[in-house]
C-alpha atoms as a PDB file:
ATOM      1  CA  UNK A   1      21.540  66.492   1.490  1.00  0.00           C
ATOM      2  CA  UNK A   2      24.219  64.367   0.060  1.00  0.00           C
ATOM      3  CA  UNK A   3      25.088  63.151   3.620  1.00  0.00           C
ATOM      4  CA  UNK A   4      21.509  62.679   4.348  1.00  0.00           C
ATOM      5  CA  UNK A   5      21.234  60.309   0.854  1.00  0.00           C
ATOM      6  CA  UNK A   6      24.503  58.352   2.056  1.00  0.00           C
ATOM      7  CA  UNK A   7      23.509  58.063   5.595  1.00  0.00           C
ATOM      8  CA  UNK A   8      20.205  56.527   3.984  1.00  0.00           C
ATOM      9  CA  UNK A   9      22.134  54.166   1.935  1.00  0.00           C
ATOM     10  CA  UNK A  10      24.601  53.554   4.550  1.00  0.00           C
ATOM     11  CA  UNK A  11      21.304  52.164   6.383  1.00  0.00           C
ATOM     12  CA  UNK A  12      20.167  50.397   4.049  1.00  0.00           C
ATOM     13  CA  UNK A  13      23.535  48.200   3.566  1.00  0.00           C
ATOM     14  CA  UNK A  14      23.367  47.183   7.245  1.00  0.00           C
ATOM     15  CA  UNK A  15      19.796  46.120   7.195  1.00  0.00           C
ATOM     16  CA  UNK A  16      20.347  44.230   4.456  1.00  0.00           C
ATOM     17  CA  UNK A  17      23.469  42.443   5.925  1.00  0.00           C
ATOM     18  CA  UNK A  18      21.333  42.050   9.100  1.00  0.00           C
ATOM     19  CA  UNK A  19      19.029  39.928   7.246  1.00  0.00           C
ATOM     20  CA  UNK A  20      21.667  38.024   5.254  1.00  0.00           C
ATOM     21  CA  UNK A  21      22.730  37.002   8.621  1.00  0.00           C
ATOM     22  CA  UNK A  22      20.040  36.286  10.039  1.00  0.00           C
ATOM     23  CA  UNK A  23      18.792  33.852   7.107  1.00  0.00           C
ATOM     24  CA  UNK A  24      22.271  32.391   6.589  1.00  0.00           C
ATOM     25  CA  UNK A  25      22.059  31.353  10.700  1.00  0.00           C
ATOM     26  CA  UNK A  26      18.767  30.317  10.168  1.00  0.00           C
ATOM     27  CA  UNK A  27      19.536  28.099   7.606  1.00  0.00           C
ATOM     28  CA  UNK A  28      22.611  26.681   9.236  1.00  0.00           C
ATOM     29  CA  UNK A  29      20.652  25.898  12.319  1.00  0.00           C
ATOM     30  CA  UNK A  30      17.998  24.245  10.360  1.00  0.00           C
ATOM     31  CA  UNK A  31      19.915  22.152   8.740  1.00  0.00           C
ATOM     32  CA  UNK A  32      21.936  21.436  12.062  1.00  0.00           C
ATOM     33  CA  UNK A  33      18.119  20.858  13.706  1.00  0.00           C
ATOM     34  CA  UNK A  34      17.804  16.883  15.064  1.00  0.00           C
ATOM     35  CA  UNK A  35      14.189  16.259  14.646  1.00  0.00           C
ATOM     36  CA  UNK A  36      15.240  13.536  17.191  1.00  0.00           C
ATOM     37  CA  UNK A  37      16.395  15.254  19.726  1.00  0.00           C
ATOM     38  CA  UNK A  38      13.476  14.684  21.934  1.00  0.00           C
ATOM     39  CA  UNK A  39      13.693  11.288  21.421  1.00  0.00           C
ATOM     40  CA  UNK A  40      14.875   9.229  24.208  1.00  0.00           C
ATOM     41  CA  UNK A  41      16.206   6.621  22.222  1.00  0.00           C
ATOM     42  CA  UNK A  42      19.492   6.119  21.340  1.00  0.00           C
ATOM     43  CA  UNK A  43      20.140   4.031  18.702  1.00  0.00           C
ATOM     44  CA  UNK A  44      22.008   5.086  15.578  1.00  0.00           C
ATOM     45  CA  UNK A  45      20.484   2.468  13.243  1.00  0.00           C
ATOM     46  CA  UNK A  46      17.039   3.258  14.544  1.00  0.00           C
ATOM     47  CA  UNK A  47      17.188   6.751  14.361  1.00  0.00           C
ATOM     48  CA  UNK A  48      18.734   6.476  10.731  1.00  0.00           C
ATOM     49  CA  UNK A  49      15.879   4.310   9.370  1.00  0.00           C
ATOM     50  CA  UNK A  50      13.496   6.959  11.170  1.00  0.00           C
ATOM     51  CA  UNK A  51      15.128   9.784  10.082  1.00  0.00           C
ATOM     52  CA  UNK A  52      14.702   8.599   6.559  1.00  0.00           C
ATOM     53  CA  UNK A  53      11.726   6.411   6.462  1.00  0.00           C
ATOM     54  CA  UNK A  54       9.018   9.047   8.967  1.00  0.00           C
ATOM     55  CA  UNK A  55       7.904  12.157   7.905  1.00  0.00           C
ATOM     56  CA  UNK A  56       7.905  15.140  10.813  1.00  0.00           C
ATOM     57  CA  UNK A  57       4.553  14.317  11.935  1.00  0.00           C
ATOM     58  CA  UNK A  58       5.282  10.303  11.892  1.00  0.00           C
ATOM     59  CA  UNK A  59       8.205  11.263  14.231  1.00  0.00           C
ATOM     60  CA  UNK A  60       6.483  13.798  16.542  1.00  0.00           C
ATOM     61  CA  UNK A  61       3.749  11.024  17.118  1.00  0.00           C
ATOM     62  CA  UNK A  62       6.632   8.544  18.067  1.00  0.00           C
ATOM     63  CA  UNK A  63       8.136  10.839  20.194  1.00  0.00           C
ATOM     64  CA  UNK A  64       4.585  11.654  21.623  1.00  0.00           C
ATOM     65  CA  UNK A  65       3.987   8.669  22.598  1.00  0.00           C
ATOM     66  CA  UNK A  66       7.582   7.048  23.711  1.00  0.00           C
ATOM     67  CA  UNK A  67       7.294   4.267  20.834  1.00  0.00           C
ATOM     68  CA  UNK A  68      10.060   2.478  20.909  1.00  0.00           C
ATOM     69  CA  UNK A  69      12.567   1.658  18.241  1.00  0.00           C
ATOM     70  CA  UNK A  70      12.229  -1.961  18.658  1.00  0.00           C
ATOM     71  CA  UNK A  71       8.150  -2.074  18.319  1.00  0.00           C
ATOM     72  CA  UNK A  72       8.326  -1.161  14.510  1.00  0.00           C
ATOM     73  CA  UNK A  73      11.874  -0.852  13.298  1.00  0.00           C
ATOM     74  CA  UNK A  74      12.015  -4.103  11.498  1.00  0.00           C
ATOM     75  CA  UNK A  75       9.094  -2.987   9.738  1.00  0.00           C
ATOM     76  CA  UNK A  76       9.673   0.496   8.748  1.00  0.00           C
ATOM     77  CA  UNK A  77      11.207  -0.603   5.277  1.00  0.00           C
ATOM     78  CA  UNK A  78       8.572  -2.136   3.848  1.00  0.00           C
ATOM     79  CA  UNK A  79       7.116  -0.764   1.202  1.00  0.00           C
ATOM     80  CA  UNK A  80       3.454   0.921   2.536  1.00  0.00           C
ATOM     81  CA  UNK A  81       4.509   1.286   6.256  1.00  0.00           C
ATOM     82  CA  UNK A  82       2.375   3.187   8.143  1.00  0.00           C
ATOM     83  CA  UNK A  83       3.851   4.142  11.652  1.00  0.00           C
ATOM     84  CA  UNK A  84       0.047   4.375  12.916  1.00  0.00           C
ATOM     85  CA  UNK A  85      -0.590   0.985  11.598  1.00  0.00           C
ATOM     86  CA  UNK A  86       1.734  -0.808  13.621  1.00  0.00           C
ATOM     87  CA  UNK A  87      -0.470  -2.520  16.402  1.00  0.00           C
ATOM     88  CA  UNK A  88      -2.392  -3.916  13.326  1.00  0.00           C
ATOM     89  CA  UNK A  89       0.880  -5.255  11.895  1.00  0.00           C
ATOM     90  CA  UNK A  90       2.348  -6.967  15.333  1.00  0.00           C
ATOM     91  CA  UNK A  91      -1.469  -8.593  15.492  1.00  0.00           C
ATOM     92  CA  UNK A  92      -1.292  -9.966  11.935  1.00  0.00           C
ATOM     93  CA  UNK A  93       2.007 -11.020  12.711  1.00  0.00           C
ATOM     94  CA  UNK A  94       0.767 -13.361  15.698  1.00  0.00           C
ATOM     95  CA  UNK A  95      -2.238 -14.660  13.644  1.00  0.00           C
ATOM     96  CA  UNK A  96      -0.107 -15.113   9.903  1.00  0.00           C
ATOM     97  CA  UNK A  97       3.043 -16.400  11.308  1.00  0.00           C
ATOM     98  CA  UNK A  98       3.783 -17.794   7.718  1.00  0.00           C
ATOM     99  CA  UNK A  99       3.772 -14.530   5.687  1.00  0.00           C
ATOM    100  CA  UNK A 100       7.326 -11.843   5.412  1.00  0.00           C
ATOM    101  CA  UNK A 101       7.268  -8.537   7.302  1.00  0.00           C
ATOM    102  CA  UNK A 102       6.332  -7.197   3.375  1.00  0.00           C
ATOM    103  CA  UNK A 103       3.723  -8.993   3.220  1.00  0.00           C
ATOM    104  CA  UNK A 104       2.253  -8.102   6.446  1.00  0.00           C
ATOM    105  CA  UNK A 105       2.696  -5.156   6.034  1.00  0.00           C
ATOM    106  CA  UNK A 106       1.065  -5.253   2.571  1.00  0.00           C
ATOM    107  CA  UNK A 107      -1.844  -7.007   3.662  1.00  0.00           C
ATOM    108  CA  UNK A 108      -2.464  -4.724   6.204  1.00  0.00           C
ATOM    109  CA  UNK A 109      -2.689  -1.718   4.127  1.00  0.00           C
ATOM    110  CA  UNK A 110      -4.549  -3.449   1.702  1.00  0.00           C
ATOM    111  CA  UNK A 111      -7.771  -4.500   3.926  1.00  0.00           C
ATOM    112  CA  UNK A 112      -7.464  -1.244   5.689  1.00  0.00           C
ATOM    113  CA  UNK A 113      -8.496   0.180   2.380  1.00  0.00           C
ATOM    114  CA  UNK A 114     -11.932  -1.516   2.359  1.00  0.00           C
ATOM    115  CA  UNK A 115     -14.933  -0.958   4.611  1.00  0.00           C
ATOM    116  CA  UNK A 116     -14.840  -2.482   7.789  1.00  0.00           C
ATOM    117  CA  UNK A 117     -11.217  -4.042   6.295  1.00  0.00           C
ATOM    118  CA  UNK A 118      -9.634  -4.805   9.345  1.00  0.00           C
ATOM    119  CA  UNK A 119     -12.238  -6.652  11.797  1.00  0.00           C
ATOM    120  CA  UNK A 120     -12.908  -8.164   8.227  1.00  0.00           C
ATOM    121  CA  UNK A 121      -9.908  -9.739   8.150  1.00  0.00           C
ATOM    122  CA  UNK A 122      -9.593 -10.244  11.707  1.00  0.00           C
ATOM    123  CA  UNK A 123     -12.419 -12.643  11.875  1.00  0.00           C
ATOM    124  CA  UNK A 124     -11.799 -14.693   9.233  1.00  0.00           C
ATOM    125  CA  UNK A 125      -7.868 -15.361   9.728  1.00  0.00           C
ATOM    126  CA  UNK A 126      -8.698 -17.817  12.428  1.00  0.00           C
ATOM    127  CA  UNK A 127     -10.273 -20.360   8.883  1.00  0.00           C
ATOM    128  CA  UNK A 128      -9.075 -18.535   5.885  1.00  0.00           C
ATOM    129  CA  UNK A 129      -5.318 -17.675   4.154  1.00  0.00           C
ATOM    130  CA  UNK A 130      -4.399 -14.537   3.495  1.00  0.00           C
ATOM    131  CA  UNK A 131      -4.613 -14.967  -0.038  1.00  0.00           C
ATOM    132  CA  UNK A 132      -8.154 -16.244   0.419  1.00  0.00           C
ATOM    133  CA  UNK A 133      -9.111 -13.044   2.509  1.00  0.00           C
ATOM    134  CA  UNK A 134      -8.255 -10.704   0.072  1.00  0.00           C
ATOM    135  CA  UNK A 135      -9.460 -12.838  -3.136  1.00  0.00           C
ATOM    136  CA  UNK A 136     -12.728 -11.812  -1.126  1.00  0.00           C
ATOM    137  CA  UNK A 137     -11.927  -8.680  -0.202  1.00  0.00           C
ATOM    138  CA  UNK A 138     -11.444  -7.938  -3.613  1.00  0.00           C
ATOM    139  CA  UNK A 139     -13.817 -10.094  -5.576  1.00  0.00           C
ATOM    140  CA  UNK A 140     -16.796 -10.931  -3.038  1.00  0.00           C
ATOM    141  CA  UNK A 141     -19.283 -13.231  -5.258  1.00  0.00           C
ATOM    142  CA  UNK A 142     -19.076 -12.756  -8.728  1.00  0.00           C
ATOM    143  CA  UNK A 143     -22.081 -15.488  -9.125  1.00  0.00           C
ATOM    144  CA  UNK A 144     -24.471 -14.884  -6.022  1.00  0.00           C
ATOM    145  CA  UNK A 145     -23.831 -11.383  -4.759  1.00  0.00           C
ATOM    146  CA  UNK A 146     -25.563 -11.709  -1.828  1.00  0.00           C
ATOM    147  CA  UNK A 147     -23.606 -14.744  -0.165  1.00  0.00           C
ATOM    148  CA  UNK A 148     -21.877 -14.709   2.800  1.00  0.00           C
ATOM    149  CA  UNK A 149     -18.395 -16.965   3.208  1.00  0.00           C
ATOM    150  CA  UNK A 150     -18.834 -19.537   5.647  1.00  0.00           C
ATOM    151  CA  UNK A 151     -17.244 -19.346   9.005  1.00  0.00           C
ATOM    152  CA  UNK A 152     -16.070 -22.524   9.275  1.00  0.00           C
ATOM    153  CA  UNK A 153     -14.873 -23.988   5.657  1.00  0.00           C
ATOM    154  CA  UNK A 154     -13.594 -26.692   6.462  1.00  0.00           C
ATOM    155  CA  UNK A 155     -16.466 -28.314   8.753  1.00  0.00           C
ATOM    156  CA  UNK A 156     -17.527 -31.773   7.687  1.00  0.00           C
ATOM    157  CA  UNK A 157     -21.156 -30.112   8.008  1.00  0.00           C
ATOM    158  CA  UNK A 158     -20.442 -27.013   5.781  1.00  0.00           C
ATOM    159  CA  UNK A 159     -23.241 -26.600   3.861  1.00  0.00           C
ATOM    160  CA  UNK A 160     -22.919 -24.531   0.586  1.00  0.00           C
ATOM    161  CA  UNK A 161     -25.827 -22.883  -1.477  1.00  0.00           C
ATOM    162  CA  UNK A 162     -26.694 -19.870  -2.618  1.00  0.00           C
ATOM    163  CA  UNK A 163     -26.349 -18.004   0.183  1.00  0.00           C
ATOM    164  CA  UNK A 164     -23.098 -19.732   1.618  1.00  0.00           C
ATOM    165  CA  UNK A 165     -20.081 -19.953  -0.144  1.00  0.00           C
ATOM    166  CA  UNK A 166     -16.442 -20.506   0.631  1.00  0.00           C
ATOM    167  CA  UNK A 167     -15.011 -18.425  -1.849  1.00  0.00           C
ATOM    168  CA  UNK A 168     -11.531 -20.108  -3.723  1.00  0.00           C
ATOM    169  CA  UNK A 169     -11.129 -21.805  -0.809  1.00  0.00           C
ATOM    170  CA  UNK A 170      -8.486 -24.242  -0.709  1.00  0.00           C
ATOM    171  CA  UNK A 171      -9.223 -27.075   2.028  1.00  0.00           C
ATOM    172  CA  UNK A 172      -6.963 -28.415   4.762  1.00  0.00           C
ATOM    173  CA  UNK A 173      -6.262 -32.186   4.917  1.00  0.00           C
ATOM    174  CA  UNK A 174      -6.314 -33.104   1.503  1.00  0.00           C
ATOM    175  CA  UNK A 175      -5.082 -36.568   0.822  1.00  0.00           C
ATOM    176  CA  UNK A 176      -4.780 -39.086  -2.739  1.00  0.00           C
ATOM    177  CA  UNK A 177      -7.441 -41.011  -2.971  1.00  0.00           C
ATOM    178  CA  UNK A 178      -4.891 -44.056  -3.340  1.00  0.00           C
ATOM    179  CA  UNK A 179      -5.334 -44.264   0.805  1.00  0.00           C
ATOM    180  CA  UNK A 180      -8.471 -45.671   0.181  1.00  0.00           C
ATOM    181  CA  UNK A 181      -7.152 -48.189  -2.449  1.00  0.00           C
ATOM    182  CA  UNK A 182      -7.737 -46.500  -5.174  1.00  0.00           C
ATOM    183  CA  UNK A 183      -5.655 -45.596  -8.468  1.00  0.00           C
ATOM    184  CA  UNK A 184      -3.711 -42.340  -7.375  1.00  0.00           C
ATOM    185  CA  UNK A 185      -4.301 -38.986  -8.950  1.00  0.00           C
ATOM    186  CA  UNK A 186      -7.405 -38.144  -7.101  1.00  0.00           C
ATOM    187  CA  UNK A 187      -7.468 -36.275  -3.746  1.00  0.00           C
ATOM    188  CA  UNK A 188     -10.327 -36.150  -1.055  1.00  0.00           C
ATOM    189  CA  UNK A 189     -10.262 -34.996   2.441  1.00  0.00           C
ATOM    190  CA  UNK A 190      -8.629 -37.270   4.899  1.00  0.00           C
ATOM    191  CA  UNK A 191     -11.734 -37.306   7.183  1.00  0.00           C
ATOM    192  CA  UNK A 192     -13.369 -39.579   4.243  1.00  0.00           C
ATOM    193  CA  UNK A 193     -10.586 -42.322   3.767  1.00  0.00           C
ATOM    194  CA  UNK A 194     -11.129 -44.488   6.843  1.00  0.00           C
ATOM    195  CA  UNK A 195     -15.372 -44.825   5.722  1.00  0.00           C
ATOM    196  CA  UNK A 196     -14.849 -45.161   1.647  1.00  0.00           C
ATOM    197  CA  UNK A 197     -12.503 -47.434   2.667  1.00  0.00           C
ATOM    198  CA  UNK A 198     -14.877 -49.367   4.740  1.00  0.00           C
ATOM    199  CA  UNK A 199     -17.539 -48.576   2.149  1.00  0.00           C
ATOM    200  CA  UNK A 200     -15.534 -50.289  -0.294  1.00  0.00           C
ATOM    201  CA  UNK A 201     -14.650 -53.319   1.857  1.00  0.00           C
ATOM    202  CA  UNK A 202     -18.289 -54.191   2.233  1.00  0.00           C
ATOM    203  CA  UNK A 203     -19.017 -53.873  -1.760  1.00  0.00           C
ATOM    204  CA  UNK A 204     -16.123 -55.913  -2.268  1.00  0.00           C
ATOM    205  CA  UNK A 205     -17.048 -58.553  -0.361  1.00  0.00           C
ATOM    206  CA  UNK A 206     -20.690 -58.661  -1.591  1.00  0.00           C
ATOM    207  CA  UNK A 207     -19.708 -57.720  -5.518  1.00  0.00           C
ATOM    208  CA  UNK A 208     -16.508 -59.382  -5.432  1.00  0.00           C
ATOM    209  CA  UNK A 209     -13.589 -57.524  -7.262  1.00  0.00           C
ATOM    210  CA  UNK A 210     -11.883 -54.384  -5.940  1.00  0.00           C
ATOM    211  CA  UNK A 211     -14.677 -52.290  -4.293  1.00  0.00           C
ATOM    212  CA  UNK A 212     -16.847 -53.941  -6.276  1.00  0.00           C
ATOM    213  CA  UNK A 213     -16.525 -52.671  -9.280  1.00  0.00           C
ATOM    214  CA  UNK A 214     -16.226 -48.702  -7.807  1.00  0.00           C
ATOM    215  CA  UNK A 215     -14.581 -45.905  -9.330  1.00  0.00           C
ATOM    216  CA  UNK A 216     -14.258 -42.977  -8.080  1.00  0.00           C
ATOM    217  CA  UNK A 217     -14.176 -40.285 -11.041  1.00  0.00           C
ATOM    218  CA  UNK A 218     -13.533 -36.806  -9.671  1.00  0.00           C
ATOM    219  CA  UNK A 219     -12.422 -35.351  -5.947  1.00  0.00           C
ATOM    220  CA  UNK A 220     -11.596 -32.535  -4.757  1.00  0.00           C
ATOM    221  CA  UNK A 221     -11.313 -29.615  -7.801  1.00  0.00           C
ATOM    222  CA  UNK A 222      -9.963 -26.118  -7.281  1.00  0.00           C
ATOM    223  CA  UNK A 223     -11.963 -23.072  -7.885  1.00  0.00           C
ATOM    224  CA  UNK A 224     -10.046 -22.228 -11.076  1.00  0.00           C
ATOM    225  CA  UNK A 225     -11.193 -25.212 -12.254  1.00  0.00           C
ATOM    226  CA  UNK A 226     -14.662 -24.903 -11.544  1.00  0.00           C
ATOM    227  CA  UNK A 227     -14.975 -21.378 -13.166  1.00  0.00           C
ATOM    228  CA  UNK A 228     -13.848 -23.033 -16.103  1.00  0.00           C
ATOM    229  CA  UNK A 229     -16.368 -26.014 -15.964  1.00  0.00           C
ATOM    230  CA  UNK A 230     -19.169 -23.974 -14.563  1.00  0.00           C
ATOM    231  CA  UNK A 231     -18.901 -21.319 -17.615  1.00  0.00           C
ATOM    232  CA  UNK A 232     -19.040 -24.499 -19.746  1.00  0.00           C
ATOM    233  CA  UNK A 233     -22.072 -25.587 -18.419  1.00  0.00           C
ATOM    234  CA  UNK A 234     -19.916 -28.813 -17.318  1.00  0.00           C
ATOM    235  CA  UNK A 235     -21.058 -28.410 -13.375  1.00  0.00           C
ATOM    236  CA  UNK A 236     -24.674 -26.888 -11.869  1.00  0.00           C
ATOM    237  CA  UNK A 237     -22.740 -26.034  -8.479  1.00  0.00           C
ATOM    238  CA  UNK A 238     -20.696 -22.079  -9.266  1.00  0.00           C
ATOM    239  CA  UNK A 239     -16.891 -21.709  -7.537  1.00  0.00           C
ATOM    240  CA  UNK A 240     -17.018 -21.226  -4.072  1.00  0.00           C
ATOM    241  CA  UNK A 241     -20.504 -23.226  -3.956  1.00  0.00           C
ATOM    242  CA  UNK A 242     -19.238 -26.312  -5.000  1.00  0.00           C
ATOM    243  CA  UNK A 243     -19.096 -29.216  -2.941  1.00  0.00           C
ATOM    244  CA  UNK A 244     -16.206 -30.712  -4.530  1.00  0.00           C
ATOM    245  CA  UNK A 245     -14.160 -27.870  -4.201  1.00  0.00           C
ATOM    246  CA  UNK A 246     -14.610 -28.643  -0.097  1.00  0.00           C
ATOM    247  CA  UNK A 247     -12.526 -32.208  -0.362  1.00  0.00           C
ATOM    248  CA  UNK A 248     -15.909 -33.965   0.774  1.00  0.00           C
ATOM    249  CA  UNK A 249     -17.365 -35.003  -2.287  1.00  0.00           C
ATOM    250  CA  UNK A 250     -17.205 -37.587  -5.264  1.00  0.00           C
ATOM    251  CA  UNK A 251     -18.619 -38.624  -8.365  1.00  0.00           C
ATOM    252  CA  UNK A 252     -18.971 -42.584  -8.503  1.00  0.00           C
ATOM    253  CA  UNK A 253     -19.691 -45.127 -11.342  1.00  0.00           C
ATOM    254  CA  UNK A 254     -19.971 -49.008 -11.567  1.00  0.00           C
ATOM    255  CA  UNK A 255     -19.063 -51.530 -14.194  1.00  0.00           C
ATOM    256  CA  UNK A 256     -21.062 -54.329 -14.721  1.00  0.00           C
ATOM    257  CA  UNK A 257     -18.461 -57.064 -13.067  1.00  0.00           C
ATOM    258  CA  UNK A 258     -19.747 -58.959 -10.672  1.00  0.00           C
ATOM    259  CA  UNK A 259     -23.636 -57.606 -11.564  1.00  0.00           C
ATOM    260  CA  UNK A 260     -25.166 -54.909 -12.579  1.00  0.00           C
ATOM    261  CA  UNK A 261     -23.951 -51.213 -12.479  1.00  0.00           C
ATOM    262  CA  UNK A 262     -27.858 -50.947 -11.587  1.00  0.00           C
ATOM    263  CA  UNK A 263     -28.109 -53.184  -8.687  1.00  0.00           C
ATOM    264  CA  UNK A 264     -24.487 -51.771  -7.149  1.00  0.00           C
ATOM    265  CA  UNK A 265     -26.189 -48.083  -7.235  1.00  0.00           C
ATOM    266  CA  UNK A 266     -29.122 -49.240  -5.471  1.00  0.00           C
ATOM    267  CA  UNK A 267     -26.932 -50.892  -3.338  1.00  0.00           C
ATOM    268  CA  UNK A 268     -24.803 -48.103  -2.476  1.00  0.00           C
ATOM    269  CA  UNK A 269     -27.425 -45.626  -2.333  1.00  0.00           C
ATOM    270  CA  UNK A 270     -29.511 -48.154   0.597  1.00  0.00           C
ATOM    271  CA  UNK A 271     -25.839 -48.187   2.635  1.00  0.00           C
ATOM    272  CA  UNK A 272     -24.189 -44.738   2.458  1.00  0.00           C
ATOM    273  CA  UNK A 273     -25.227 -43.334   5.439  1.00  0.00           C
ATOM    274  CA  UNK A 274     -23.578 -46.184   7.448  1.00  0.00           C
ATOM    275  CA  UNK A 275     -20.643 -44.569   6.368  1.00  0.00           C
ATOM    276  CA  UNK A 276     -21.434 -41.200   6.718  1.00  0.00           C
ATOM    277  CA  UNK A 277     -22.223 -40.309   2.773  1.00  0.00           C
ATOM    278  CA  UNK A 278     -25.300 -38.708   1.465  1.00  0.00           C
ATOM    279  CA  UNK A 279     -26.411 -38.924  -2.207  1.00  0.00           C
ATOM    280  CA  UNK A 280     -27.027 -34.786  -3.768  1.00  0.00           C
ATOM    281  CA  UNK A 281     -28.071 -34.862  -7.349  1.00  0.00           C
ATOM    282  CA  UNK A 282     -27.073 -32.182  -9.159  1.00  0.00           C
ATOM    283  CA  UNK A 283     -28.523 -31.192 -13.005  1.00  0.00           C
ATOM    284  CA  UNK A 284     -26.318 -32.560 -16.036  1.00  0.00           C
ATOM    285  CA  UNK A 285     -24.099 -34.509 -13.468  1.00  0.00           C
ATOM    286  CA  UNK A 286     -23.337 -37.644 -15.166  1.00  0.00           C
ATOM    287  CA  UNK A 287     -21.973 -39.941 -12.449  1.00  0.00           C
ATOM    288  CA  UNK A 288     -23.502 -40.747  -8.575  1.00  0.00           C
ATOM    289  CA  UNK A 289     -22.461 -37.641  -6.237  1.00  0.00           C
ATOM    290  CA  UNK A 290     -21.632 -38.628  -2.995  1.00  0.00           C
ATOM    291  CA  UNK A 291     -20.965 -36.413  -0.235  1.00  0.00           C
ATOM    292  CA  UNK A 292     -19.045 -37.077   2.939  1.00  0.00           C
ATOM    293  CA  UNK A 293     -20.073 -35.343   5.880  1.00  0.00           C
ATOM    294  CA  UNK A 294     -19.681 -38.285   8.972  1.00  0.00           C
ATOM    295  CA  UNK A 295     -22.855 -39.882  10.498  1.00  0.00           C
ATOM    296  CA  UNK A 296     -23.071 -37.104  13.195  1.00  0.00           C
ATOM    297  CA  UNK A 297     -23.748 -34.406  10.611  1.00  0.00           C
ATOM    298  CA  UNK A 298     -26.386 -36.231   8.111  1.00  0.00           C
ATOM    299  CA  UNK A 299     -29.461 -34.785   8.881  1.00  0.00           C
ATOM    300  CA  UNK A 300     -27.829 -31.377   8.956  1.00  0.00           C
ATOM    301  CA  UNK A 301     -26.273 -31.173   5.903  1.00  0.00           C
ATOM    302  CA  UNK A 302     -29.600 -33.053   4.369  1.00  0.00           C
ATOM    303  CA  UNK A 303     -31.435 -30.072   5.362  1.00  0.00           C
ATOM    304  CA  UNK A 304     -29.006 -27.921   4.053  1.00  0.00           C
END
């Protein structure tokens, strides 16, 4: 009996060693285990960086499919990298040559969180910033829900309304107004200098003075500042469907040199379209709103 009970133990003791030795070789050779070692690529950088940036089923996918180091290794630090993500990223890149491999990368994930995010973005990069993307992306209308952003903002026939907007938009081409002989501090779209210019030759020379007595009160204004003058009731036009904000519009007044501020208004308004301006009038606007938009694109933009 005794030698029965020691056998027994006896047993027991070797089992159990079995198993320490088993687990203790297990556990060296997992911790000896190259998740690489499939990978055919050699580099001890890369393989650093992917050892310590990709989870196990971020690196069985690049060893699934052969990625190489080299198609998303300078990305792989950035903060949100997502080693599925990366023909999205090297397209960005070719589209947004003026953002950082961050901020690729964090545009990226950010559109890919919305609906649709990335043919979204896709369609618009060709017209609109990055910044301006996702100010949409984020914000859509706050004043006219149902609006759609324009595809082509800066168009000297964009037409903005209710249903078309162009978000915080900030137009290309903007110029001082001091091109046009003006007092600087006032920018417009360069399309517009060459015909105010004009425009203000030919009131000259019937008004006499410097454009006849013209001055050109407001330009181009940002969103920002719109929100603020819209919530004041300063402006009938909302952000985004302000014509001002597009570059292509002005507020005019006369003096009285040279005759009336009266007869130079009916003037102007009788001429403008030589030059490619149209007259909108707007609620509470307290000056003559001209809008550029070139001869071609008049009737349009009237309609509009």
């Amino acid at each position: 009996m005794i030698l029965r009970d020691q056998d027994m133990r006896n047993r027991a003791i070797t089992v159990i060693i079995i198993i320490a030795i088993f687990l203790l070789a297990f556990f060296r050779m997992n911790t000896r285990f190259d998740r690489l070692s499939r990978y055919p690529y050699q580099d001890k950088r890369a393989r650093e960086l992917i050892n310590e940036y990709l989870d196990d089923d971020a690196v069985n996918y690049i060893i699934e499919y052969a990625i190489e180091p080299n198609y998303f290794i300078d990305l792989i630090e950035a903060p949100g990298f997502n080693i599925y993500h990366v023909e999205y990223y090297r397209t960005l890149e070719r589209e947004i040559t003026y953002l950082t491999k961050n901020e690729i990368v964090a545009f990226a994930e950010e559109t890919l969180t919305y609906e649709n995010g990335q043919e979204t973005a896709m369609s618009l990069l060709s017209a609109y910033s990055a910044n301006e993307i996702l100010f949409w992306m984020r914000n859509g209308d706050p004043y006219y829900p149902q609006a759609e952003l324009v595809d082509v903002p800066d168009s000297l026939a964009v037409v903005l309304n209710d249903q078309n907007t162009i978000a915080n938009r900030i137009p290309l081409g903007l110029v001082d107004i001091s091109e046009a002989g003006f007092e600087e501090g006032i920018q417009v779209r360069t399309e517009m200098v060459n015909d105010l210019t004009h425009m203000c030759d030919l009131l000259g020379s019937v008004y006499g003075g410097s454009c006849g007595g013209m001055n050109i009160e407001n330009g181009y204004v940002s969103y920002n500042d719109l929100e603020k003058a819209y919530q004041a009731g300063e402006t009938a036009a909302a952000p985004g469907h302000n014509e001002h904000q597009t570059g292509l519009a002005i507020d005019v007044s006369f003096n009285d040199v040279g005759g009336s501020s009266e007869d130079k208004t009916a003037w102007l308004l009788e001429n403008i379209e030589q030059f490619g301006f149209i007259r909108r009038v707007y609620a509470n606007e307290p000056y003559i709103h001209l809008r550029y938009c070139g001869k071609a694109n008049i009737d349009r933009v009237k309609k509009g």
